[in-house]
Protein backbone atom coordinates (compact mmCIF):
# COMPACT_ATOMS: atom_id res chain seq x y z
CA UNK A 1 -20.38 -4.47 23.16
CA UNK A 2 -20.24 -7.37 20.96
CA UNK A 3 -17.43 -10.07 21.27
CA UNK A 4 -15.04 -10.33 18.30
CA UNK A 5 -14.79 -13.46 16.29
CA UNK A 6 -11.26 -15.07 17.07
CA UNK A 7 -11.03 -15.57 13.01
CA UNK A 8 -11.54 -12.78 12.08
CA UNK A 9 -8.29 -11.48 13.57
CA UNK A 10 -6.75 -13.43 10.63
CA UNK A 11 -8.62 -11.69 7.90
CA UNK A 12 -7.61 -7.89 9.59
CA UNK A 13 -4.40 -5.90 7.62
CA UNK A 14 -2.74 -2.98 8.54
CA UNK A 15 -4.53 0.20 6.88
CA UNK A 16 -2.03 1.68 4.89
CA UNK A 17 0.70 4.21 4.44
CA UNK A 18 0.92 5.33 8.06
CA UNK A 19 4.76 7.64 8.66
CA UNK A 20 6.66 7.76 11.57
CA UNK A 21 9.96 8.97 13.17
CA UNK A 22 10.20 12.05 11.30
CA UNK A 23 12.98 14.04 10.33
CA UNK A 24 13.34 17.60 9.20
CA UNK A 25 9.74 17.36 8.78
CA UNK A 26 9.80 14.25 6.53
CA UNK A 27 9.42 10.76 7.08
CA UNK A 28 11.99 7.91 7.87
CA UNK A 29 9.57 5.08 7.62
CA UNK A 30 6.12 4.28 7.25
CA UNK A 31 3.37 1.08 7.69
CA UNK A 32 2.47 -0.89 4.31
CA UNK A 33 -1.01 -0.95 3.27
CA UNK A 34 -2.41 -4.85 3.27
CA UNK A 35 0.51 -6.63 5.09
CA UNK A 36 -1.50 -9.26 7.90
CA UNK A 37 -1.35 -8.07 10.94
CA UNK A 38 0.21 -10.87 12.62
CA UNK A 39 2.59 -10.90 10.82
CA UNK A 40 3.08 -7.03 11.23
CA UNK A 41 2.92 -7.47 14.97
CA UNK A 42 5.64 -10.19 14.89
CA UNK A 43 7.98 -8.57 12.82
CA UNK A 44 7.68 -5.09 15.42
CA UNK A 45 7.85 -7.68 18.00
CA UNK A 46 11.47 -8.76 16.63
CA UNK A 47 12.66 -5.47 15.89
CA UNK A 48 12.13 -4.56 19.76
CA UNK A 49 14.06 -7.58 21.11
CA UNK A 50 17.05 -6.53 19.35
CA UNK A 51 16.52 -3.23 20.09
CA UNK A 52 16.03 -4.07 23.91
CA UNK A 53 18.72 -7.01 24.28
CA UNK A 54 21.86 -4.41 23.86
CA UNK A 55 20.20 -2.47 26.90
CA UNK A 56 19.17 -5.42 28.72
CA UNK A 57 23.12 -6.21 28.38
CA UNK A 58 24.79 -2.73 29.50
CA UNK A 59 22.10 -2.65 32.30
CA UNK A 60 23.68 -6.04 34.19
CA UNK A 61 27.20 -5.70 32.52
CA UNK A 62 29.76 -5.25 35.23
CA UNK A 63 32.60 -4.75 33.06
CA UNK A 64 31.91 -2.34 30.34
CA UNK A 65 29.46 0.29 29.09
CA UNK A 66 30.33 -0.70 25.18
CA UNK A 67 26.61 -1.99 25.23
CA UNK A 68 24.67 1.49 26.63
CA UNK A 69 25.98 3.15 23.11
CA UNK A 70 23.52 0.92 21.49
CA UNK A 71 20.19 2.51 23.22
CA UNK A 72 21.42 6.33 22.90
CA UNK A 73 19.92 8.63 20.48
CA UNK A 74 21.66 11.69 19.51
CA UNK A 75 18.66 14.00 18.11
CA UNK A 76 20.97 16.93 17.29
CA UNK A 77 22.77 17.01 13.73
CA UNK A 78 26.55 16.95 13.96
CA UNK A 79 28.36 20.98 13.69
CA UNK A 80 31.57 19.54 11.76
């Protein structure tokens, strides 16, 4: 196995049009083609924190459970 070149992490991009989270069978979002991939990785990186800070917040809140709404998921379409 040969050892990767620490620069040439700099040159690499993300591949393309890549979906995910899918909905009725179609896609909610999707991965850019050509966008650096530090600066893909940081931007995920951000988008976790805020997602995790909320639950990090209900889970050591004595007081309330207004921050737990922020982590659920309802995967079932609303009846009304």
């Amino acid at each position: 196995m040969t050892k990767a070149n620490p620069s040439d992490y700099s040159e690499l991009k993300t591949v393309g049009f890549t979906p995910f989270l899918y909905l009725s069978n179609q896609p909610l979002f999707h991965v850019c083609r050509n966008v650096p991939i530090a600066d893909a990785l940081a931007q995920a990186s951000d988008l976790l924190f805020l997602a995790k800070s909320p639950t990090v917040d209900a889970a050591y809140a004595q007081d309330s459970d207004r921050h737990a709404w922020a982590a659920h998921y309802d995967d079932e379409q609303s009846s009304d």
